[in-house]
PDB file of N, CA and C in Angstrom:
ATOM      1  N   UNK A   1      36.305 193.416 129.668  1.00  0.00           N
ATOM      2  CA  UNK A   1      35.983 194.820 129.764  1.00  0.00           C
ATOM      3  C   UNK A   1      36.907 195.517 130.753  1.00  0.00           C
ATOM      4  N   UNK A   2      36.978 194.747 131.653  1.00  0.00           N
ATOM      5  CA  UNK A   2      37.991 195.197 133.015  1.00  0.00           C
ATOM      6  C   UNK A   2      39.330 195.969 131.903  1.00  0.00           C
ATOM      7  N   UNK A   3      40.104 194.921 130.940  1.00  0.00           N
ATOM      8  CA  UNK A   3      41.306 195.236 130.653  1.00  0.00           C
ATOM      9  C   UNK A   3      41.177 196.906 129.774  1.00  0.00           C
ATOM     10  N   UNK A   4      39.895 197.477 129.032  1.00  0.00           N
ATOM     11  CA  UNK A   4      39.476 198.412 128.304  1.00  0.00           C
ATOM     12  C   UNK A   4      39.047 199.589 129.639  1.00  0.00           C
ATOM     13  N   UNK A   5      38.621 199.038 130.515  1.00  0.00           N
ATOM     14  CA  UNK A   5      38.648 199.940 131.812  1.00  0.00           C
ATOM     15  C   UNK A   5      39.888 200.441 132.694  1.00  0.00           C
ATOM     16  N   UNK A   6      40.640 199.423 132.829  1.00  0.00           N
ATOM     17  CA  UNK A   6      41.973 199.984 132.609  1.00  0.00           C
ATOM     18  C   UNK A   6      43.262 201.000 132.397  1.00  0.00           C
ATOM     19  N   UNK A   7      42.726 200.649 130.621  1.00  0.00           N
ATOM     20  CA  UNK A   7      43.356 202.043 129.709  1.00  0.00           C
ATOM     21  C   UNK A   7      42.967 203.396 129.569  1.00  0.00           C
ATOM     22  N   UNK A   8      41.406 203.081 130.783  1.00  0.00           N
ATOM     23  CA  UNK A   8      40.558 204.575 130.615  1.00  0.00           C
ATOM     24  C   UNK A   8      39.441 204.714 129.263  1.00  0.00           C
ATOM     25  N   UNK A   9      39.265 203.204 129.116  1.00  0.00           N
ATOM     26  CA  UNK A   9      37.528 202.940 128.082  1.00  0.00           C
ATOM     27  C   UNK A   9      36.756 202.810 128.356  1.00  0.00           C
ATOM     28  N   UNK A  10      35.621 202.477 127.993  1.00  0.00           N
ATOM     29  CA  UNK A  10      34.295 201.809 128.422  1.00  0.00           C
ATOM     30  C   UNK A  10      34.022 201.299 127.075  1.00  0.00           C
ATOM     31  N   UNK A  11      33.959 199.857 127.118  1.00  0.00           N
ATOM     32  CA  UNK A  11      33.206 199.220 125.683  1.00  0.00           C
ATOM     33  C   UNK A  11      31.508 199.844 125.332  1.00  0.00           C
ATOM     34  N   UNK A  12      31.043 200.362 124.881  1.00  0.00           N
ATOM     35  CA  UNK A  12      30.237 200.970 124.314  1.00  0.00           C
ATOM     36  C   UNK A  12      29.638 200.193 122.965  1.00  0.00           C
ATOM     37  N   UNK A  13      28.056 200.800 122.805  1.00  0.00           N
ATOM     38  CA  UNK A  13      27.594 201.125 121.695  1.00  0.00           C
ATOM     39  C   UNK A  13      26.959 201.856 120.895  1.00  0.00           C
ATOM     40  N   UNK A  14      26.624 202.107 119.771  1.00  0.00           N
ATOM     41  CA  UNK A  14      26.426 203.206 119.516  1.00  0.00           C
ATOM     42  C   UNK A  14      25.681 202.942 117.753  1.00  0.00           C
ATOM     43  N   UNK A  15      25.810 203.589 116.647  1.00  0.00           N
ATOM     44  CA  UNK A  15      25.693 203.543 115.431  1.00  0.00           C
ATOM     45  C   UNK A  15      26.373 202.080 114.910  1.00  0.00           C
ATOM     46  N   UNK A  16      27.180 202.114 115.763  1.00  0.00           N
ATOM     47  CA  UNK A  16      28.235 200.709 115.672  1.00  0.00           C
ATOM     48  C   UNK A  16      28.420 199.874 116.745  1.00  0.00           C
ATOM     49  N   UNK A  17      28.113 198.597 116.539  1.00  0.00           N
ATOM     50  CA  UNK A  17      28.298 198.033 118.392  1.00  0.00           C
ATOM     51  C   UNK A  17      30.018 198.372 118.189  1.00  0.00           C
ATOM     52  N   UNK A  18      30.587 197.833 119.614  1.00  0.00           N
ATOM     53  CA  UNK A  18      31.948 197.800 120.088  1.00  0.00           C
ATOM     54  C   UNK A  18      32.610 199.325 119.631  1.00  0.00           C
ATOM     55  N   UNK A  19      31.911 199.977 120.583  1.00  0.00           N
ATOM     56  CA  UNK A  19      33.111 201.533 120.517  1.00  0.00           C
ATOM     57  C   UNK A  19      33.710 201.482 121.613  1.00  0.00           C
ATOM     58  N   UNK A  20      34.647 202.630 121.711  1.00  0.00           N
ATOM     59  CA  UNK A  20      35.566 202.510 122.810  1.00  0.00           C
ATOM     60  C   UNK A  20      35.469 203.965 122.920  1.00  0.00           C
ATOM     61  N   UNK A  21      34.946 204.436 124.641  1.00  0.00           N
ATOM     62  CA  UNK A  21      34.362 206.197 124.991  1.00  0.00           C
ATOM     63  C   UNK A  21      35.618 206.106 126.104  1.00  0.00           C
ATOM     64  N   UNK A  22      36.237 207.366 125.358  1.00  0.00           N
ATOM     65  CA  UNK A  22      38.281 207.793 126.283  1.00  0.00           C
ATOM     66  C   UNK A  22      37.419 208.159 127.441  1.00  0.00           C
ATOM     67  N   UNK A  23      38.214 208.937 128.597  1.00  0.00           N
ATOM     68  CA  UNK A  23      38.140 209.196 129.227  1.00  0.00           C
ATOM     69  C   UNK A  23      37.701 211.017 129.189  1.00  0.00           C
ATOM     70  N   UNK A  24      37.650 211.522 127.898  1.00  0.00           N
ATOM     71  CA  UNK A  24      37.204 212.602 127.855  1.00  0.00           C
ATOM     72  C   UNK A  24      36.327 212.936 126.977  1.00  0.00           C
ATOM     73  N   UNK A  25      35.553 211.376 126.628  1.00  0.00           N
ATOM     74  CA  UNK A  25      34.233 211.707 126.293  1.00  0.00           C
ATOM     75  C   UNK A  25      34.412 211.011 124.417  1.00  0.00           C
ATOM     76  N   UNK A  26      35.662 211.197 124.111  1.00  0.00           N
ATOM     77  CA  UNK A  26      35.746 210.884 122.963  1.00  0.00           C
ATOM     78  C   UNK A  26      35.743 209.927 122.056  1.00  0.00           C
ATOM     79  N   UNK A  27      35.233 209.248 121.404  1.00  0.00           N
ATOM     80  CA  UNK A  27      34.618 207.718 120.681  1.00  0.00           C
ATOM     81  C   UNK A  27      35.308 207.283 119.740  1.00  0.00           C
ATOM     82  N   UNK A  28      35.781 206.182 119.845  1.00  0.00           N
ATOM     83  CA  UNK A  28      37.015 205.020 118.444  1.00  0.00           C
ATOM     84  C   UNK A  28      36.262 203.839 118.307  1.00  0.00           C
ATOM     85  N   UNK A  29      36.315 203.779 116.895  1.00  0.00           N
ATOM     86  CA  UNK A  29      35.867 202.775 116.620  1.00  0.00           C
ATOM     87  C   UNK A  29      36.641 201.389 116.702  1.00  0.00           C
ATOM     88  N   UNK A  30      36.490 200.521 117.804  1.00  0.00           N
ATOM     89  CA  UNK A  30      37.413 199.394 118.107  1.00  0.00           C
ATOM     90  C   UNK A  30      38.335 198.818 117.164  1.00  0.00           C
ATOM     91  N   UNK A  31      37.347 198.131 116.114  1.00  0.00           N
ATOM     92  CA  UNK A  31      38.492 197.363 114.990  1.00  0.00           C
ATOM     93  C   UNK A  31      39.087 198.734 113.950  1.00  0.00           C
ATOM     94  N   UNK A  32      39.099 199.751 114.182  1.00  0.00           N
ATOM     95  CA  UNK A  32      40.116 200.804 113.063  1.00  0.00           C
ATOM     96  C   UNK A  32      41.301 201.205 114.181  1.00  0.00           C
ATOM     97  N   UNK A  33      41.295 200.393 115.282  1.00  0.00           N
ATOM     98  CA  UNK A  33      42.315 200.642 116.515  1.00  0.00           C
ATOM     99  C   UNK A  33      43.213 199.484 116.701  1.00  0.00           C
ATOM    100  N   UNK A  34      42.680 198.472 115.622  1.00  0.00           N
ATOM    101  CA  UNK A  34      43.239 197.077 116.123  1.00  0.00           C
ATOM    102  C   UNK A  34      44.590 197.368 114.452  1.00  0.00           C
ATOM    103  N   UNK A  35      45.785 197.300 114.779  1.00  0.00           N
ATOM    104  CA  UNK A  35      47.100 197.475 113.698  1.00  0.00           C
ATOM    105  C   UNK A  35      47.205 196.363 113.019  1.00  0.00           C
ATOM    106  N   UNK A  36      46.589 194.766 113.256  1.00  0.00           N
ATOM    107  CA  UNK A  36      46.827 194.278 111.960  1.00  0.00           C
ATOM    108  C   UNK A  36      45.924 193.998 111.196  1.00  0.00           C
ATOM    109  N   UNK A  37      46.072 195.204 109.667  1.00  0.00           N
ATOM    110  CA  UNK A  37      44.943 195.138 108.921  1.00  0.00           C
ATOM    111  C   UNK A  37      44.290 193.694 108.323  1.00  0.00           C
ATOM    112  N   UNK A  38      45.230 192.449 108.770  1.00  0.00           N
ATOM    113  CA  UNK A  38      43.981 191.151 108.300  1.00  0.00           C
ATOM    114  C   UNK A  38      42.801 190.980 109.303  1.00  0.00           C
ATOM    115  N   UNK A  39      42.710 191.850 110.484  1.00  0.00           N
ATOM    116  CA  UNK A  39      41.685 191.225 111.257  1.00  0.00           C
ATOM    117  C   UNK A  39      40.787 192.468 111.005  1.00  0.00           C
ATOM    118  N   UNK A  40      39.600 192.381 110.358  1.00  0.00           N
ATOM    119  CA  UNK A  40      38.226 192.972 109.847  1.00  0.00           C
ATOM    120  C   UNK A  40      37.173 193.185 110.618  1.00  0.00           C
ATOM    121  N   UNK A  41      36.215 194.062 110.586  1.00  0.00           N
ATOM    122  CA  UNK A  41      34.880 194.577 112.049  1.00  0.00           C
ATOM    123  C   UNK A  41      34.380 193.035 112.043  1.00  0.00           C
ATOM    124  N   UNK A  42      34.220 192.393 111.549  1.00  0.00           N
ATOM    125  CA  UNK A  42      33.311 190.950 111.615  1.00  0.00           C
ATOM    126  C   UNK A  42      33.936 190.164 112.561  1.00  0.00           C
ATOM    127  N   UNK A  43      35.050 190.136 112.172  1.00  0.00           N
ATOM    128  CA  UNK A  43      35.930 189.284 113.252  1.00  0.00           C
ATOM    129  C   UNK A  43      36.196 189.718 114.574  1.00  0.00           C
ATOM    130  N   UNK A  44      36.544 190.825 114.909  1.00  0.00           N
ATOM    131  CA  UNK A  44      36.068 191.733 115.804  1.00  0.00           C
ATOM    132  C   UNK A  44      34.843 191.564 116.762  1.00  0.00           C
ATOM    133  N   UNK A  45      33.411 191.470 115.923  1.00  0.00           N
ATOM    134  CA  UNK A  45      32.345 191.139 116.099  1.00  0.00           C
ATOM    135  C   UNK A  45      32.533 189.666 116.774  1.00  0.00           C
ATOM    136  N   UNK A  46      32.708 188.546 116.119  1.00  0.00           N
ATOM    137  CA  UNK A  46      32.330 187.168 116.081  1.00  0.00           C
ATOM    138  C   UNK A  46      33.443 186.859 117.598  1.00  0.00           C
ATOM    139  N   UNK A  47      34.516 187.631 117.580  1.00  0.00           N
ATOM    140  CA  UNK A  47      35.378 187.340 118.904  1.00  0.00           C
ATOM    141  C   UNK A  47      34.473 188.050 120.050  1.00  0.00           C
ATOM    142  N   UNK A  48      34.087 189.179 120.320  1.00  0.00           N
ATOM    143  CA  UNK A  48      33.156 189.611 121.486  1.00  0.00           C
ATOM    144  C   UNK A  48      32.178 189.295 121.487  1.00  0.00           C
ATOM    145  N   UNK A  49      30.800 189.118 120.685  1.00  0.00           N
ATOM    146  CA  UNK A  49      29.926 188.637 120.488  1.00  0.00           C
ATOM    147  C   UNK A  49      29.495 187.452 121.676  1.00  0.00           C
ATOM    148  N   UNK A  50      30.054 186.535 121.920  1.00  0.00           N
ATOM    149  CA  UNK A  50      29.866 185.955 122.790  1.00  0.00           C
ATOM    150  C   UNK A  50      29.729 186.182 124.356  1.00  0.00           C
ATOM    151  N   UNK A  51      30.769 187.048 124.673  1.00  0.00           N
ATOM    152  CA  UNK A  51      31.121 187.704 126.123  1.00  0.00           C
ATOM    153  C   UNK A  51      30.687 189.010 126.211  1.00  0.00           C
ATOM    154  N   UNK A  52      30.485 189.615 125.272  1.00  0.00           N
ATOM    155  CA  UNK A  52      29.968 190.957 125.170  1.00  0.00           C
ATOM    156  C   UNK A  52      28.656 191.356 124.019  1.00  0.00           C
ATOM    157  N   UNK A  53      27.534 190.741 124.328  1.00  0.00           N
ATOM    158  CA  UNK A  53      26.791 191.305 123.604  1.00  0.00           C
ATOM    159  C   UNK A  53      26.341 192.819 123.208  1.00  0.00           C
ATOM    160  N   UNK A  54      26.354 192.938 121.966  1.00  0.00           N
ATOM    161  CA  UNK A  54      26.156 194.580 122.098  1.00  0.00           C
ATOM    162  C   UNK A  54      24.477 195.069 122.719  1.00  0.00           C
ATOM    163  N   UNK A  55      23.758 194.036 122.802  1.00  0.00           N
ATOM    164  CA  UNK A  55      22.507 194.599 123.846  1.00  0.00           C
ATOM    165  C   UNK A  55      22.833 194.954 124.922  1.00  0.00           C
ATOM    166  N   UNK A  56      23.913 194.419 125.390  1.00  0.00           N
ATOM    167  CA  UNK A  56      24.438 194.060 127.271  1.00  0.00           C
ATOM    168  C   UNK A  56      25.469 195.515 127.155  1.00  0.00           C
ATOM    169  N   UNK A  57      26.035 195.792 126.627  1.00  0.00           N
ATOM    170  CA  UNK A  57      26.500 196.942 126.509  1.00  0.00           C
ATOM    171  C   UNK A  57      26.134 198.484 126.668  1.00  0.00           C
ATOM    172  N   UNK A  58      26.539 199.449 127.236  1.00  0.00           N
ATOM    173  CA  UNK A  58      26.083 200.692 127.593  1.00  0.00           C
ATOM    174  C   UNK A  58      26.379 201.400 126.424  1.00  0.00           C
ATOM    175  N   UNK A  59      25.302 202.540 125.913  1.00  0.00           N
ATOM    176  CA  UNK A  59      24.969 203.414 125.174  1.00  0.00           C
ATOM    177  C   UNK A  59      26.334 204.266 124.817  1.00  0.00           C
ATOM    178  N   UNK A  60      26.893 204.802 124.066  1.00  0.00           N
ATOM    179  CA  UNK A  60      28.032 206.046 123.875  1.00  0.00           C
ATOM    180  C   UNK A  60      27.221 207.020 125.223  1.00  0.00           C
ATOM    181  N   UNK A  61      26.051 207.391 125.192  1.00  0.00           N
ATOM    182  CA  UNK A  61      25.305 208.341 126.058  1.00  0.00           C
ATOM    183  C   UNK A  61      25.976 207.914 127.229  1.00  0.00           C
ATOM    184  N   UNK A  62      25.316 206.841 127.529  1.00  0.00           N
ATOM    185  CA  UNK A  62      25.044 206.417 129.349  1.00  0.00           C
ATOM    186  C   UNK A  62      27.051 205.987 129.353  1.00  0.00           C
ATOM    187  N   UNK A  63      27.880 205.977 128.748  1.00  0.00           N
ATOM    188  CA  UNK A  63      29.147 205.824 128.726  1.00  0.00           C
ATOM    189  C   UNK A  63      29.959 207.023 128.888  1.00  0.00           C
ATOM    190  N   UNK A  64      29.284 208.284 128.225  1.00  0.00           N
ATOM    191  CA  UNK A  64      29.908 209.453 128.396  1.00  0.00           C
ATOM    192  C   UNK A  64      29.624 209.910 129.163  1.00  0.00           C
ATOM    193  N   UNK A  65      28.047 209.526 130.321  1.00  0.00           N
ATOM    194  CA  UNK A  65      27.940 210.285 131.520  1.00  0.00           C
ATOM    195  C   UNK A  65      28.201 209.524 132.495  1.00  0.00           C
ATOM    196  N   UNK A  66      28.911 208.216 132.445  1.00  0.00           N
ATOM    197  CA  UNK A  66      29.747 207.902 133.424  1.00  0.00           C
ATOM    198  C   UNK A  66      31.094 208.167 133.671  1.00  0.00           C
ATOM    199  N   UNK A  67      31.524 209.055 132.633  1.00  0.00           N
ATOM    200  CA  UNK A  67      32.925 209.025 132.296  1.00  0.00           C
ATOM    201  C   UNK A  67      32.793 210.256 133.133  1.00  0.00           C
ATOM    202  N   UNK A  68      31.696 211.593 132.523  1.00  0.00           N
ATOM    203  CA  UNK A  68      31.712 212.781 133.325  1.00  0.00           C
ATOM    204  C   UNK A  68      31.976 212.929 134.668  1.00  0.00           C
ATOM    205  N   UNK A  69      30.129 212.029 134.879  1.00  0.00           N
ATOM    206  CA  UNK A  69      31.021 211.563 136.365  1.00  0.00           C
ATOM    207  C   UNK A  69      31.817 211.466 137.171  1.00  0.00           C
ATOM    208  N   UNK A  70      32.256 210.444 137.063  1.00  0.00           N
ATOM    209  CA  UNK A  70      33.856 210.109 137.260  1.00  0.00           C
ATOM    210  C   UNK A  70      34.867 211.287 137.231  1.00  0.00           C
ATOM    211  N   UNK A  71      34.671 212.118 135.872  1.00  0.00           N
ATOM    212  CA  UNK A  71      35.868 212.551 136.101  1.00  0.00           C
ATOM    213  C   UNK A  71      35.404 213.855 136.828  1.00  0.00           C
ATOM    214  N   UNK A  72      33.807 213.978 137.282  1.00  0.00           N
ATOM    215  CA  UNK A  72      33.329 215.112 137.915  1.00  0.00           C
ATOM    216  C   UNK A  72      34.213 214.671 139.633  1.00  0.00           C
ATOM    217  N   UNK A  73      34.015 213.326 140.178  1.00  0.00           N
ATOM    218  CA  UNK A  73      34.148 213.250 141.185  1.00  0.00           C
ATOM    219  C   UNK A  73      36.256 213.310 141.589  1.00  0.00           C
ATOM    220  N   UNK A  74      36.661 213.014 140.658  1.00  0.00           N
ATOM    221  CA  UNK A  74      37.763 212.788 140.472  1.00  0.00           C
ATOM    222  C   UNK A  74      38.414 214.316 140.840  1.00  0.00           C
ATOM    223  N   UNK A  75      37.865 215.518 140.098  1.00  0.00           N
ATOM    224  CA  UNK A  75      37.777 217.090 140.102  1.00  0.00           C
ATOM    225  C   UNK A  75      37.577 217.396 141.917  1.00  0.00           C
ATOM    226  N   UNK A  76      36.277 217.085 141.957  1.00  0.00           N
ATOM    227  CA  UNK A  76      36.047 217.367 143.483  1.00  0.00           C
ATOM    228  C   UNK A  76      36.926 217.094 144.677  1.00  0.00           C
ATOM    229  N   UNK A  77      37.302 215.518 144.300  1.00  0.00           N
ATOM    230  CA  UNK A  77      38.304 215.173 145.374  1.00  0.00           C
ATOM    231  C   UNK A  77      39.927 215.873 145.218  1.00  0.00           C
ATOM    232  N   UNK A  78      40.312 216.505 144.034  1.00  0.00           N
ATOM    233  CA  UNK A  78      41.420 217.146 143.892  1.00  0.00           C
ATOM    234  C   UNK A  78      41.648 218.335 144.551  1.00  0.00           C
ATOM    235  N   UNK A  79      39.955 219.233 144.848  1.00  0.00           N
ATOM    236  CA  UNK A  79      40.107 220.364 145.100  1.00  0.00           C
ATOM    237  C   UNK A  79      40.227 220.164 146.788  1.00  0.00           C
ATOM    238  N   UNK A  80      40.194 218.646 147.731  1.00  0.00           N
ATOM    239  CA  UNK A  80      40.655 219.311 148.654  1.00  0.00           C
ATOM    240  C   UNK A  80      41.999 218.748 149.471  1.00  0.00           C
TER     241      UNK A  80
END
């Protein structure tokens, strides 16, 4: 998760486990982000699944209001 935190993600879930919430709130669906079309949402699935359960995972919600957050506090500290 660290490496998706990183790029400015948060692994998420949502309608779909494994989303990925940008840094401005906005939601991708992980495997339509991954470029080689032989690897499919299942596989996707069956590789995180283990290390990342999508129960253990934070909401698109509780993902986009950490992002706000963040980028609320990020705002504040700019202005001084």
């Amino acid at each position: 998760m660290q490496a998706f935190a990183d790029k400015g993600y948060i692994l998420a879930t949502g309608k779909r486990p494994y989303l990925l919430v940008d840094f401005c709130g906005g939601i991708h669906v992980l495997p339509k982000l991954i470029a080689d079309k032989t690897v499919c949402t299942k596989d996707v699935r069956a590789f995180l699944e283990k290390d990342f359960p999508p129960d253990a995972l934070p909401s698109v919600d509780e993902a986009k209001k950490s992002i706000a957050d963040h980028r609320k506090s990020i705002e504040t500290h700019l202005k001084f």
